[in-house]
C-alpha atoms as a PDB file:
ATOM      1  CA  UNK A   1     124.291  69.188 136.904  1.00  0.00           C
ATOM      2  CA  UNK A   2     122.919  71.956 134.805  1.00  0.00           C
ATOM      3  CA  UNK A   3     121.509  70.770 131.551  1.00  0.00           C
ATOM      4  CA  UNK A   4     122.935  73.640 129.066  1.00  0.00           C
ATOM      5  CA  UNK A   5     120.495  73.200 126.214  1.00  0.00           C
ATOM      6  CA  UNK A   6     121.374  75.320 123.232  1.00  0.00           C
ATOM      7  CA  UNK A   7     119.103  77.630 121.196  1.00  0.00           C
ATOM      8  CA  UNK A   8     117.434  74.933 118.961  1.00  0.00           C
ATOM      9  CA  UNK A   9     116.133  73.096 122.171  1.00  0.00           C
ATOM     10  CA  UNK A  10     114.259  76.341 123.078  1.00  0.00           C
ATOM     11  CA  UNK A  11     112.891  77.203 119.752  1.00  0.00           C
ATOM     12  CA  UNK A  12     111.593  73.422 119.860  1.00  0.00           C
ATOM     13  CA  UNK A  13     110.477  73.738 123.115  1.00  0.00           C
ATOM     14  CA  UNK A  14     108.378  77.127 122.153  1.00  0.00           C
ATOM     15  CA  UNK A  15     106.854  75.268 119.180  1.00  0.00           C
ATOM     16  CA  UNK A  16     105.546  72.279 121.638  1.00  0.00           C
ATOM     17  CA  UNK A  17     103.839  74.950 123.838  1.00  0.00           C
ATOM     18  CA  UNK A  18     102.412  76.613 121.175  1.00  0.00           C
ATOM     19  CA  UNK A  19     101.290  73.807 119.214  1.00  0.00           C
ATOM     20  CA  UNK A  20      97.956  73.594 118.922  1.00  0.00           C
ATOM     21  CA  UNK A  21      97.472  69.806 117.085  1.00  0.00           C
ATOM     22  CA  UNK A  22      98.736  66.248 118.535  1.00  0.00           C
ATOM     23  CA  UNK A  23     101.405  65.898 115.221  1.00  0.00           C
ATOM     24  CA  UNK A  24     102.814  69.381 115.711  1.00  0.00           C
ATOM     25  CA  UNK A  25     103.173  68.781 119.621  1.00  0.00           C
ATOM     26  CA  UNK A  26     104.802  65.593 118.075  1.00  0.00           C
ATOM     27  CA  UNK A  27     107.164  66.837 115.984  1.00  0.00           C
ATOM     28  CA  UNK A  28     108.210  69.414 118.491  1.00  0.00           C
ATOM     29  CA  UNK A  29     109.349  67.215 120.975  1.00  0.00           C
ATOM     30  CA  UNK A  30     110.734  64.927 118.615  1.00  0.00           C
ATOM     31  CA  UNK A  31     112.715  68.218 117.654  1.00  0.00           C
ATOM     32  CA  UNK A  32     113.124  68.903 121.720  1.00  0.00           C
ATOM     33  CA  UNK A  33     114.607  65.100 122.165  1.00  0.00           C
ATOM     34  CA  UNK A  34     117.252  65.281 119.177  1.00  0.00           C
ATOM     35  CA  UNK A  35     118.861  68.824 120.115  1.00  0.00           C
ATOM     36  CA  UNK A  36     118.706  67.940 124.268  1.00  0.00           C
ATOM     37  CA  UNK A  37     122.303  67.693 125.415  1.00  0.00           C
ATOM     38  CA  UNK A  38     122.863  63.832 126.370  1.00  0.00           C
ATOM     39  CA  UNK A  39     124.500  64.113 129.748  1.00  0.00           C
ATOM     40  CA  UNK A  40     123.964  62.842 133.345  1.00  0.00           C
ATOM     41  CA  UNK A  41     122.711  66.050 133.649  1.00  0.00           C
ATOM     42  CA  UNK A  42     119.926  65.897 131.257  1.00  0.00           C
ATOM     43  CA  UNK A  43     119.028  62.087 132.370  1.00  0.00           C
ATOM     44  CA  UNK A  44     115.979  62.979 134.321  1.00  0.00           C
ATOM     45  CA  UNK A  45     114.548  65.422 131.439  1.00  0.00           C
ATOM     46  CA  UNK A  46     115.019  63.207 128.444  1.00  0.00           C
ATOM     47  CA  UNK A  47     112.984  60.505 130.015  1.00  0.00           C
ATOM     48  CA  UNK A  48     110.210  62.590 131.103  1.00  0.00           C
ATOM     49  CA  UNK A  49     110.178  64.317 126.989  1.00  0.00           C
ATOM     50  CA  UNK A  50     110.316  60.224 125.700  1.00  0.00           C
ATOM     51  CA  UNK A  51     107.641  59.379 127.869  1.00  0.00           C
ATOM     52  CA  UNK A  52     105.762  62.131 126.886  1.00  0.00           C
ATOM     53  CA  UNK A  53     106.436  61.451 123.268  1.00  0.00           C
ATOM     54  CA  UNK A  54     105.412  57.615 123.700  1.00  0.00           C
ATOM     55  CA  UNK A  55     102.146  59.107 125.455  1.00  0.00           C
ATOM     56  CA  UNK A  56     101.252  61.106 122.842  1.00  0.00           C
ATOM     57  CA  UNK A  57     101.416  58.505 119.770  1.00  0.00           C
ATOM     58  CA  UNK A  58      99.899  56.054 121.626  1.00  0.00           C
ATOM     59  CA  UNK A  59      96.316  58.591 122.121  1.00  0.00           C
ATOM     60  CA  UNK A  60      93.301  57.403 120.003  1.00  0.00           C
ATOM     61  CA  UNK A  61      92.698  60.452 117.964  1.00  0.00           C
ATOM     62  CA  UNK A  62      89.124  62.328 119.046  1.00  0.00           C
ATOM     63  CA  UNK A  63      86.830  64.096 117.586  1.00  0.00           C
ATOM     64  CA  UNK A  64      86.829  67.325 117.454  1.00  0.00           C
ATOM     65  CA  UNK A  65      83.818  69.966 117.117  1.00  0.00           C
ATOM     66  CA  UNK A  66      83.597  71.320 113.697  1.00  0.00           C
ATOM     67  CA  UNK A  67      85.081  75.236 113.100  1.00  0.00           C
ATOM     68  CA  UNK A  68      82.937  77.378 111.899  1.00  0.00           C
ATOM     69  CA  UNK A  69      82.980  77.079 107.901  1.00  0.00           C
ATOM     70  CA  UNK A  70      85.249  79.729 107.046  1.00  0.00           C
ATOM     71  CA  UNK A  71      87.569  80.464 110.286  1.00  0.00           C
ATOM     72  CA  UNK A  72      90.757  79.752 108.708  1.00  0.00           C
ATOM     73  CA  UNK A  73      93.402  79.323 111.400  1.00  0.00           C
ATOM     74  CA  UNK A  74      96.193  81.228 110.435  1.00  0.00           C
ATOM     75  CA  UNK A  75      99.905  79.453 110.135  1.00  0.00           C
ATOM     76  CA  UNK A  76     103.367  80.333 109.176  1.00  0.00           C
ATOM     77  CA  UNK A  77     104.527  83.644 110.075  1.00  0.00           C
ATOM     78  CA  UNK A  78     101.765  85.722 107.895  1.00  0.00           C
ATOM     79  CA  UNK A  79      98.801  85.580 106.192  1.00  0.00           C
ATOM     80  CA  UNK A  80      98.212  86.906 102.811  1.00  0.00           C
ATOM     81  CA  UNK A  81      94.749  87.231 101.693  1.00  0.00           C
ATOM     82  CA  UNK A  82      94.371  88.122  97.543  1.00  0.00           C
ATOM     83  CA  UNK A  83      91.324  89.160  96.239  1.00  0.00           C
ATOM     84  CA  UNK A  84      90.375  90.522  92.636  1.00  0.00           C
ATOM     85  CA  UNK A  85      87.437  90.524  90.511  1.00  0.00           C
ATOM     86  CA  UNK A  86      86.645  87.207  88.786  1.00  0.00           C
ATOM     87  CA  UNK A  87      88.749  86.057  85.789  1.00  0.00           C
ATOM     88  CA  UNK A  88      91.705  88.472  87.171  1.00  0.00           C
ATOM     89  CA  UNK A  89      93.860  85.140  87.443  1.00  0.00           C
ATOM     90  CA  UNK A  90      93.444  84.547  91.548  1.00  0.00           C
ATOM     91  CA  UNK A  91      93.613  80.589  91.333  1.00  0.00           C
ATOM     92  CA  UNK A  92      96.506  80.888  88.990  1.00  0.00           C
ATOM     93  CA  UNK A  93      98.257  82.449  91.483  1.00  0.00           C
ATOM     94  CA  UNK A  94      97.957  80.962  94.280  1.00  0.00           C
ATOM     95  CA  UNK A  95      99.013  77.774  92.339  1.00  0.00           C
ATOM     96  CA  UNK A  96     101.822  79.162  91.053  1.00  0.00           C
ATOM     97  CA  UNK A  97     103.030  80.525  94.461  1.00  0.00           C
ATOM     98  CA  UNK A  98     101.827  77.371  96.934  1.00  0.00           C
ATOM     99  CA  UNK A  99     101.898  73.608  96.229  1.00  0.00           C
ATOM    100  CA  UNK A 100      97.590  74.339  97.174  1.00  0.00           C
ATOM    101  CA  UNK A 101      95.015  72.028  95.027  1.00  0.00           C
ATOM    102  CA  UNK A 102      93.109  74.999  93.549  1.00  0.00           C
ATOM    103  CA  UNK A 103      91.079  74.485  90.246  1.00  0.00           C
ATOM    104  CA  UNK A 104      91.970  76.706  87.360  1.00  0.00           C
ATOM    105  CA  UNK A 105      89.184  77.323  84.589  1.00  0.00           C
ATOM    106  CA  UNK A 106      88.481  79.809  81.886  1.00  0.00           C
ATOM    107  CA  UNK A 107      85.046  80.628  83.376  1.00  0.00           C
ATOM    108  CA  UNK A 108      83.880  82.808  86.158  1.00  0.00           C
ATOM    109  CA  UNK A 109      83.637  82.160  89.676  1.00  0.00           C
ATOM    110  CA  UNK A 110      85.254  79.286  89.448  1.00  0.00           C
ATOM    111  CA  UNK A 111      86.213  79.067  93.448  1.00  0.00           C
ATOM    112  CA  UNK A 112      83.218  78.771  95.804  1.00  0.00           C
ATOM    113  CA  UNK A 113      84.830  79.036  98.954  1.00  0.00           C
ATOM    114  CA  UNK A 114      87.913  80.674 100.454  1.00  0.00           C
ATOM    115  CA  UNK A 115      91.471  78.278  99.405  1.00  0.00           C
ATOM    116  CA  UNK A 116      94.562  78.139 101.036  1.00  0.00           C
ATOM    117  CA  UNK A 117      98.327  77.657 100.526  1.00  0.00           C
ATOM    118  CA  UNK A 118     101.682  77.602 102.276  1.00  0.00           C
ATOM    119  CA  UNK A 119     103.918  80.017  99.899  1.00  0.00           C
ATOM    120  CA  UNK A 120     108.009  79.059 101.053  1.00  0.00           C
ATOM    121  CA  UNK A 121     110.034  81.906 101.455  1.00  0.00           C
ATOM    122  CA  UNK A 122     113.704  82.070 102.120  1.00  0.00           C
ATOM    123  CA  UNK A 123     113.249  79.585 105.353  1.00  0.00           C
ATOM    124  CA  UNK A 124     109.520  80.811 106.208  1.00  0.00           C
ATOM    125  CA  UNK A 125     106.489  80.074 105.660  1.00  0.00           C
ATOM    126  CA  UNK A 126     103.382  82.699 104.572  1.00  0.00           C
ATOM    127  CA  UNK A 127     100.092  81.608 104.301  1.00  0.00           C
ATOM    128  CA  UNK A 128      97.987  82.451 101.190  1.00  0.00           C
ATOM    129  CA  UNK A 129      93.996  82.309 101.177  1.00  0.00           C
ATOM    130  CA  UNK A 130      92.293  83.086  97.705  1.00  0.00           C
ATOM    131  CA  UNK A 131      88.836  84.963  98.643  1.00  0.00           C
ATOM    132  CA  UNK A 132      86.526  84.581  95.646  1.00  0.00           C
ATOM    133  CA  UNK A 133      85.347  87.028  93.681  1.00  0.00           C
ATOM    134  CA  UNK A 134      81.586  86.937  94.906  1.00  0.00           C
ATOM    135  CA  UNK A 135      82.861  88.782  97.972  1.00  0.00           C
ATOM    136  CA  UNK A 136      80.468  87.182 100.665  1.00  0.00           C
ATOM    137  CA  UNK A 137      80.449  88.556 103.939  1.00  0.00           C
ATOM    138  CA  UNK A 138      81.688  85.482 105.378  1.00  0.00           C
ATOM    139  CA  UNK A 139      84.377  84.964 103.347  1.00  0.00           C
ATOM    140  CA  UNK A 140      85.669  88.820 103.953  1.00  0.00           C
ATOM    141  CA  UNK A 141      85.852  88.503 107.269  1.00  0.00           C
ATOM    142  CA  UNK A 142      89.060  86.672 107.402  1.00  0.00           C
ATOM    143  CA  UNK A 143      90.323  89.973 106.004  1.00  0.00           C
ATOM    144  CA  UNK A 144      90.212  91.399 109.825  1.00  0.00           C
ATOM    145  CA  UNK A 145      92.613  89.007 110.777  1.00  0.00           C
ATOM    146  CA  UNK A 146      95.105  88.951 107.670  1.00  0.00           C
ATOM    147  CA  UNK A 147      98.262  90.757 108.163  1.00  0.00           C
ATOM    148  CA  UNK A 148      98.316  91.949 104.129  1.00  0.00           C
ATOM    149  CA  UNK A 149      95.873  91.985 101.272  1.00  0.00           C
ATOM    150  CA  UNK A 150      97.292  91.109  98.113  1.00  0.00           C
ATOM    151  CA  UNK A 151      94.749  93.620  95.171  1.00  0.00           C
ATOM    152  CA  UNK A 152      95.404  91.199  91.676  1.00  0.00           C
ATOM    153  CA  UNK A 153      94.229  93.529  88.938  1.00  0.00           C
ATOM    154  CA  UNK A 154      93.814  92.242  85.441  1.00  0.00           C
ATOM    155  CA  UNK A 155      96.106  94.163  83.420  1.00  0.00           C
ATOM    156  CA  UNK A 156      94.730  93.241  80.122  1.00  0.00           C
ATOM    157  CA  UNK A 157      91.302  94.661  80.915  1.00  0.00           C
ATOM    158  CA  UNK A 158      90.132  98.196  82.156  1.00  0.00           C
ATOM    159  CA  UNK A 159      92.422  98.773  85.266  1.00  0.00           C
ATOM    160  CA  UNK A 160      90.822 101.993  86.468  1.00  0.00           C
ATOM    161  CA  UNK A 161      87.616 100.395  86.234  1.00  0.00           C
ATOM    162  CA  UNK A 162      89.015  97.016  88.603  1.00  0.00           C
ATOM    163  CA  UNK A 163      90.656  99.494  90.801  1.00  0.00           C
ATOM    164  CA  UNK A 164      87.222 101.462  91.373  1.00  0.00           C
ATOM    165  CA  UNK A 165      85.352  98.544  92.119  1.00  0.00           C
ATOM    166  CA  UNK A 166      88.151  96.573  94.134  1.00  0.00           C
ATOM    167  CA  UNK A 167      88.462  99.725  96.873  1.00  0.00           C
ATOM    168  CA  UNK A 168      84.350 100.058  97.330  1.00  0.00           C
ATOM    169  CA  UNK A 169      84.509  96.098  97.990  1.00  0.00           C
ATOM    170  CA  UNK A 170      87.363  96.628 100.594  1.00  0.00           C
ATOM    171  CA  UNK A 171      85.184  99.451 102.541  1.00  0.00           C
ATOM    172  CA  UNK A 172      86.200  99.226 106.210  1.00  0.00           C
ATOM    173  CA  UNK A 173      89.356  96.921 105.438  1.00  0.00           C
ATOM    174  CA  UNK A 174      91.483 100.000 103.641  1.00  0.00           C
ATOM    175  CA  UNK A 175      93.274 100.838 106.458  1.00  0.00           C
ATOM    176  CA  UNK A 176      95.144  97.379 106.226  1.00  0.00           C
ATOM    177  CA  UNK A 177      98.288  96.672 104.431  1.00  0.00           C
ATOM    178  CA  UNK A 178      97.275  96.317 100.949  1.00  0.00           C
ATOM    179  CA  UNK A 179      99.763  95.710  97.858  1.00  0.00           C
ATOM    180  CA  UNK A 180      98.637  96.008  94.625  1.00  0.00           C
ATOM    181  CA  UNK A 181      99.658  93.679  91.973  1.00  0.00           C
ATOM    182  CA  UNK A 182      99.421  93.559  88.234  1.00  0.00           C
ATOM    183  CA  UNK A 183      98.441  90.007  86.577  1.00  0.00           C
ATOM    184  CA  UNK A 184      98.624  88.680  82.626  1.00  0.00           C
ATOM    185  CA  UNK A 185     102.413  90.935  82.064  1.00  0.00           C
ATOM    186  CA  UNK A 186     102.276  88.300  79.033  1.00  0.00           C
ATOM    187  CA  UNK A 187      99.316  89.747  77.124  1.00  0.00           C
ATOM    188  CA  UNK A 188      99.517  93.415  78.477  1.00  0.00           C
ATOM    189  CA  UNK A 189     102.296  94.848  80.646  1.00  0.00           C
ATOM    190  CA  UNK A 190     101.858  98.184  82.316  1.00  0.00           C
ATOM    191  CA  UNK A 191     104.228 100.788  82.942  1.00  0.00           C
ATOM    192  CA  UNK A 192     103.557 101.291  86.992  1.00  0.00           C
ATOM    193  CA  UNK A 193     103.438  98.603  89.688  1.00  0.00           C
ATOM    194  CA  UNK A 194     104.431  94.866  89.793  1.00  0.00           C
ATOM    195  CA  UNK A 195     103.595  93.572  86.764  1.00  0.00           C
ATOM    196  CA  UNK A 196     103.413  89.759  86.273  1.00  0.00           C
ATOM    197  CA  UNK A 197     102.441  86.306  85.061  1.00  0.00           C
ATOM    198  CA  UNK A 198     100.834  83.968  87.641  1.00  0.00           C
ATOM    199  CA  UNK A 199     100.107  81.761  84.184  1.00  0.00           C
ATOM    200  CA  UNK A 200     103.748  82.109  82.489  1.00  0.00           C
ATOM    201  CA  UNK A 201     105.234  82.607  86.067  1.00  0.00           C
ATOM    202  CA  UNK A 202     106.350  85.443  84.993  1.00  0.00           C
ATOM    203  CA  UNK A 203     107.893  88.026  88.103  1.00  0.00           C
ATOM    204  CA  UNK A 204     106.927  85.953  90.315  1.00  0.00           C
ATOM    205  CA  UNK A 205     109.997  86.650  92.619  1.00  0.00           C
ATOM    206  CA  UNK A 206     110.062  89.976  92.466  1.00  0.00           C
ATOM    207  CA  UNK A 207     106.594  89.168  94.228  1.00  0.00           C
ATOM    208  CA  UNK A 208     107.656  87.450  96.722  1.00  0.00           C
ATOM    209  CA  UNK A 209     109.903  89.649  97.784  1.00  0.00           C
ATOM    210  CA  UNK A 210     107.312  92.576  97.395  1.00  0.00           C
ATOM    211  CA  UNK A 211     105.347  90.740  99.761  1.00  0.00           C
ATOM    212  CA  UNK A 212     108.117  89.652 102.254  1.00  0.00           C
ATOM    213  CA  UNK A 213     109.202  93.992 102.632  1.00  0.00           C
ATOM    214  CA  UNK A 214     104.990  94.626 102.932  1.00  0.00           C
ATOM    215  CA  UNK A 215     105.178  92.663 106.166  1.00  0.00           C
ATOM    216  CA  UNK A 216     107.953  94.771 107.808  1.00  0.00           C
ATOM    217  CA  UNK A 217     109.566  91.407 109.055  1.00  0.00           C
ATOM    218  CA  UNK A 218     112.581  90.416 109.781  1.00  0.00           C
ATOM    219  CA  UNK A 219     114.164  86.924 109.682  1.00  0.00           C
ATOM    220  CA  UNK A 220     116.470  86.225 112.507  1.00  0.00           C
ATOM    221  CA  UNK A 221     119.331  83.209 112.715  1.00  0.00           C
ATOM    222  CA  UNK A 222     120.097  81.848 116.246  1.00  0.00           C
ATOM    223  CA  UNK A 223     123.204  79.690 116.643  1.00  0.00           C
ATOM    224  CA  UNK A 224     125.242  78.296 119.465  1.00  0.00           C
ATOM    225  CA  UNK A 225     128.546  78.434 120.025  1.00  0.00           C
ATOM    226  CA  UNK A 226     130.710  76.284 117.519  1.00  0.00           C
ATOM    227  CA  UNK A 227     127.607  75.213 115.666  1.00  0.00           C
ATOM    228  CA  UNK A 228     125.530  75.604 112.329  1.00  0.00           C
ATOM    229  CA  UNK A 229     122.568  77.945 112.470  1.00  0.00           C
ATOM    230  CA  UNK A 230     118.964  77.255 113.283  1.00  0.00           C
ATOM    231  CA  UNK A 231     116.604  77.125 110.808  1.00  0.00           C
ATOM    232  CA  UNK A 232     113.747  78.060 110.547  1.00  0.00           C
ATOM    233  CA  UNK A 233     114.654  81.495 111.256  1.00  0.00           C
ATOM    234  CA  UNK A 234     112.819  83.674 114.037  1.00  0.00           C
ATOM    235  CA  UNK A 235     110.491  86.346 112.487  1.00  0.00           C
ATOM    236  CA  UNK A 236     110.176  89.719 114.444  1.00  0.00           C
ATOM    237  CA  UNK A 237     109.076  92.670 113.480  1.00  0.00           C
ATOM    238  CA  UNK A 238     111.741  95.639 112.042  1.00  0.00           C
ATOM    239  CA  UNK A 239     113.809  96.944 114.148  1.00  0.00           C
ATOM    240  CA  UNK A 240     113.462  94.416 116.387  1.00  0.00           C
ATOM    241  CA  UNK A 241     116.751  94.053 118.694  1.00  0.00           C
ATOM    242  CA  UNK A 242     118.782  91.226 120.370  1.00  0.00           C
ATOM    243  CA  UNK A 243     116.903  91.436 123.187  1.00  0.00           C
ATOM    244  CA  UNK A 244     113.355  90.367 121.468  1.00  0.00           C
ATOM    245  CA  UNK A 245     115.520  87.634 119.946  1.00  0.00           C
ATOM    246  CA  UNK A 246     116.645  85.820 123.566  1.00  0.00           C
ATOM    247  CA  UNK A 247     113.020  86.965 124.133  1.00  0.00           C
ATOM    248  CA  UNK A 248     111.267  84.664 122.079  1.00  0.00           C
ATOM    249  CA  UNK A 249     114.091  81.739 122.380  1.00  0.00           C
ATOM    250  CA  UNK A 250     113.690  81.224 126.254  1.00  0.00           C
ATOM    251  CA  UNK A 251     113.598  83.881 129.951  1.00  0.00           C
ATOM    252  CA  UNK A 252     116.855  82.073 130.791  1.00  0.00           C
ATOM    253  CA  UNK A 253     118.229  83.709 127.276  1.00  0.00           C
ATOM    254  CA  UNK A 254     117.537  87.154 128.925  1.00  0.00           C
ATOM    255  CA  UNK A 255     117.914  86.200 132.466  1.00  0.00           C
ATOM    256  CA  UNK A 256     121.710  85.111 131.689  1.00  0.00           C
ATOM    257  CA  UNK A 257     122.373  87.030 129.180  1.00  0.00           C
ATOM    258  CA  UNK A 258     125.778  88.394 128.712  1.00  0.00           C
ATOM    259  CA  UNK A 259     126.725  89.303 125.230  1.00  0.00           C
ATOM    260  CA  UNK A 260     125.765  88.343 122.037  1.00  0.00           C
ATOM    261  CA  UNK A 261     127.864  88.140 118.493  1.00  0.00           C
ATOM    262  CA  UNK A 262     125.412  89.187 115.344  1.00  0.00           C
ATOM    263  CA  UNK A 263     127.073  87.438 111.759  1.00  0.00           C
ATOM    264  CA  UNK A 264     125.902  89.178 108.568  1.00  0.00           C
ATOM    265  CA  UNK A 265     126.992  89.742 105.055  1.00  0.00           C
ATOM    266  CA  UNK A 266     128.211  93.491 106.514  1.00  0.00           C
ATOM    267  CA  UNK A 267     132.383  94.351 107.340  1.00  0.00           C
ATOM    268  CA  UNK A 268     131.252  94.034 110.903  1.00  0.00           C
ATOM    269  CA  UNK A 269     130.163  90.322 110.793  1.00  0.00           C
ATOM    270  CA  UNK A 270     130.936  88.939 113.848  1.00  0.00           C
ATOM    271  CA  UNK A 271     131.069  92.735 115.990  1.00  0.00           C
ATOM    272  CA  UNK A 272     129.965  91.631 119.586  1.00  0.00           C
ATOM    273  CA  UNK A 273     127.125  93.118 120.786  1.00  0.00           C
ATOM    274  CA  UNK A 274     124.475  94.193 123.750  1.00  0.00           C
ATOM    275  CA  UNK A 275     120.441  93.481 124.193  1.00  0.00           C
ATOM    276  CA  UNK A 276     119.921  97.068 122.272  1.00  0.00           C
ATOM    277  CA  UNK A 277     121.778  96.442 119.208  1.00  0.00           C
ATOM    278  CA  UNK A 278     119.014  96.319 116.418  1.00  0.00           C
ATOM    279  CA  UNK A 279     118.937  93.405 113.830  1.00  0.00           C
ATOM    280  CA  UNK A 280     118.594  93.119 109.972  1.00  0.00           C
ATOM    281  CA  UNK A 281     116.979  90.886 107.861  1.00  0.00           C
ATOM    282  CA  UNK A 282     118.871  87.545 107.583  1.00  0.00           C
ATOM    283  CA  UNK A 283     121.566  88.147 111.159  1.00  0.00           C
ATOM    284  CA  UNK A 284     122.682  85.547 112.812  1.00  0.00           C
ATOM    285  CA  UNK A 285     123.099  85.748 116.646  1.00  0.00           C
ATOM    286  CA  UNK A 286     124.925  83.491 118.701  1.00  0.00           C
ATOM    287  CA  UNK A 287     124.201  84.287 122.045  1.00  0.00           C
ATOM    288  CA  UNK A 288     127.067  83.969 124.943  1.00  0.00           C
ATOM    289  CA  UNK A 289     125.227  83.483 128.391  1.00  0.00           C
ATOM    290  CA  UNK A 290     126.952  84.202 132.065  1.00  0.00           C
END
């Protein structure tokens, strides 16, 4: 007997083969084991995923060889790296965008070494890493890895000036992604850009969207038949089609594919569709297999 696991069992099951620590591998089956279809069927595979499960708590935890000081493994599905000159309100920010322990002082170069937060997003999760203002060559080299670099200029000092400065310090990284955002819209707003208040949390959504469209990604809802939608959501890049979704959610998604339904806030929600039919931000497919 077949065991017919739905989308969520796949996306779990992804997430355990990716996962690179024992508590996400953890969590992942845990995941795997509540969305498995309990049937004679399935029997045989739920025993082997417990056993695994039991296996894995019951390892001592090892030691592992230290990383290098400033290789910052990158989670969610971005990362975000924001640099600006010192006292252009970098800490603030990435406190008032991330639940990250970052010190905030009226002095200069008050961060030492790189910081890092988990900024929530409509379902995802995008990394943030504050790069401090003395601009070490160690610390900008997480900038070749980074899929955006987030320019805070100080708004109530000479912007030209910041700007200047801020592109000579990016040298060989200005062909990335780079937005440009405006900081301290509470003493000085300016007429151009994204103007805001990482202090007074001021525009602050209007950022996070502004960072979300800089990505070009795409959040994608899988469902199964009869049954609420997954979350999280899986992030592709735009454009991306119905295909790339029963892609990433399992080969026997594309192997048996037969037709898929896409729901959306559109007059078409609903419209059944092929492997080609491109997706939007926030669709929902519910995949029918043969």
């Amino acid at each position: 007997m077949p065991v017919n696991a739905g989308p969520e069992y796949f996306v779990a099951e992804k997430k355990y083969l990716e996962a690179r620590s024992k508590e996400e591998k953890i969590k992942a089956l845990e995941e795997m084991i509540k969305t498995l279809p309990k049937h004679k069927g399935s029997e045989h595979l739920l025993a082997q995923l417990k056993h695994r499960l039991k296996k894995l708590k019951e390892e001592k935890t090892t030691k592992t060889t230290a990383k290098p000081k400033f290789s910052i493994k990158k989670e969610g599905v971005a990362q975000v790296c924001i640099i600006g000159l010192t006292k252009s309100g970098k800490s603030s920010l990435l406190k008032a965008l991330t639940a990250a322990n970052v010190e905030v002082a009226d002095y200069p170069y008050t961060t030492k070494q790189p910081v890092v937060g988990m900024m929530n997003f409509n379902d995802v999760q995008i990394q943030l890493i504050e790069i401090p203002s003395t601009f070490d060559s160690d610390f900008m080299s997480i900038l070749q890895t980074c899929d955006l670099i987030l320019i805070l200029i100080d708004s109530s000092q000479g912007i030209e000036k910041q700007t200047e400065e801020l592109t000579k310090v990016l040298g060989k990284f200005e062909d990335k992604k780079i937005l440009f955002v405006f900081n301290k819209s509470d003493i000085k707003k300016v007429d151009y850009g994204l103007s805001i208040s990482a202090k007074e949390r001021i525009g602050l959504e209007n950022l996070k969207e502004d960072i979300w469209n800089r990505l070009d990604l795409i959040r994608v809802y899988t469902k199964s038949l009869g049954k609420p939608k997954v979350v999280p959501p899986v992030t592709l890049p735009r454009d991306a089609t119905v295909k790339d979704v029963a892609k990433s959610i399992h080969k026997d998604f594309l192997k048996n594919f037969n037709f898929a339904r896409v729901f959306n806030s559109s007059p078409f929600s609903g419209q059944k569709v092929g492997l080609d039919f491109k997706l939007k931000d926030l669709d929902t497919v519910e995949i029918h297999m043969k």
